[in-house]
Protein backbone atom coordinates (compact mmCIF):
# COMPACT_ATOMS: atom_id res chain seq x y z
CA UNK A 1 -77.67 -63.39 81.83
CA UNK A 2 -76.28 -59.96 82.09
CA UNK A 3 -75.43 -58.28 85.20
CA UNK A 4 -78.07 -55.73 84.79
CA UNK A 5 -80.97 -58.26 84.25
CA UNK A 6 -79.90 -60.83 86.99
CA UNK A 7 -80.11 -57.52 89.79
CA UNK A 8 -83.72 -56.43 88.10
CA UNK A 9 -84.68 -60.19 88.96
CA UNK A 10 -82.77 -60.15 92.55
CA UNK A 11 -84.62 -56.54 93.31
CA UNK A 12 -87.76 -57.43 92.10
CA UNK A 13 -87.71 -60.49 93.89
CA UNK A 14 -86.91 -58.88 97.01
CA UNK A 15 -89.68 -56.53 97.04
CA UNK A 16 -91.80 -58.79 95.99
CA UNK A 17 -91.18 -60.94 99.40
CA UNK A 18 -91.38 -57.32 101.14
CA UNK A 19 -94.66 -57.13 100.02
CA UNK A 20 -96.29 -60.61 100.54
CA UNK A 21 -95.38 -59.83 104.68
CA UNK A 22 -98.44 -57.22 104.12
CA UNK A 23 -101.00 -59.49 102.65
CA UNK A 24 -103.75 -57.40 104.84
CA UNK A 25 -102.96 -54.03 103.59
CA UNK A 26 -101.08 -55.02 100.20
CA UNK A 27 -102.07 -51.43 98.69
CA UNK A 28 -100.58 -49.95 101.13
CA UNK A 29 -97.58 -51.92 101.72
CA UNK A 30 -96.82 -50.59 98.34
CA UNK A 31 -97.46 -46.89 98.51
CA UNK A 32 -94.83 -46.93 101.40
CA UNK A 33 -92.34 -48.62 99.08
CA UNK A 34 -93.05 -46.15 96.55
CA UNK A 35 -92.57 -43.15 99.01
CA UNK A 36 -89.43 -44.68 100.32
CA UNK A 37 -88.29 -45.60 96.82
CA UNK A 38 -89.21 -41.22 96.08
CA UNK A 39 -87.35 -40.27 98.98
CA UNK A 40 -84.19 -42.37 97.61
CA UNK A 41 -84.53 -40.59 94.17
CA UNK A 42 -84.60 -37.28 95.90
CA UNK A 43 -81.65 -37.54 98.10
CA UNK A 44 -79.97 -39.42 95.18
CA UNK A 45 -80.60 -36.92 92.44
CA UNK A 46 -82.30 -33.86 93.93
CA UNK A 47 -86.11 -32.78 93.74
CA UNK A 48 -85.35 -31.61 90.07
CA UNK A 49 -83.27 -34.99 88.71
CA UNK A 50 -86.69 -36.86 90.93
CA UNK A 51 -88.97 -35.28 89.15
CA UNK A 52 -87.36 -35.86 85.66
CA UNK A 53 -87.29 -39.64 86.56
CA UNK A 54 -91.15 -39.57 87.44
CA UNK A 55 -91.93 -38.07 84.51
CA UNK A 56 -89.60 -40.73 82.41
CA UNK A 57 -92.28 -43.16 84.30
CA UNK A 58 -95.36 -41.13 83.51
CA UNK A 59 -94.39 -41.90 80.08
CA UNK A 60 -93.29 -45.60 79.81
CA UNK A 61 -96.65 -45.93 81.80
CA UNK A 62 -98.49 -44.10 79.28
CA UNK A 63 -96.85 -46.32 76.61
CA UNK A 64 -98.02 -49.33 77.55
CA UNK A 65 -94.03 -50.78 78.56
CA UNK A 66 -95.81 -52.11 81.78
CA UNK A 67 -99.17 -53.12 81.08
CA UNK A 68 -99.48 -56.78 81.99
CA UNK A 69 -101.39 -58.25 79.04
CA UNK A 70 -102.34 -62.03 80.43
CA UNK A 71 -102.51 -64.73 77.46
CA UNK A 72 -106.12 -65.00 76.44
CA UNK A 73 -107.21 -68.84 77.43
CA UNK A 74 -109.34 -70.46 75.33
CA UNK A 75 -112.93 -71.42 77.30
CA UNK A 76 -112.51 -75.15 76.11
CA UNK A 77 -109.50 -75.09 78.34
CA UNK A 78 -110.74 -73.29 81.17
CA UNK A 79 -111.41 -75.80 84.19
């Protein structure tokens, strides 16, 4: 595994465990990880380089790159 994919799993992983310490308010346990993650972006690479990188996001959205299309199960299988 490259070094990029093994710290996509690490980060992931972490903010995954971030988040299950919010199981109460999980929606908005993530809209303050997405403002802090923001604020990193704009100190990092300025309100104009931010905004760039939202819109790069926008548009993966948009494509479907993070739509999370479950396996269909069939009902004989279902318990």
């Amino acid at each position: 595994m490259d070094e990029d994919k093994l710290i996509m799993i690490e980060t992931q992983t972490d903010i995954m465990e971030l988040l299950s310490k919010y199981p109460n308010h999980p929606l908005q346990a993530l809209g303050m990880c997405l403002k802090t993650i923001a604020d990193c972006y704009v100190l990092s690479l300025g309100e104009d380089g931010a905004v760039k990188m939202l819109e790069a996001v926008i548009d993966s959205v948009n494509d479907g790159k993070h739509s999370q299309n479950l396996p269909k199960i069939p009902k004989n299988q279902l318990n």
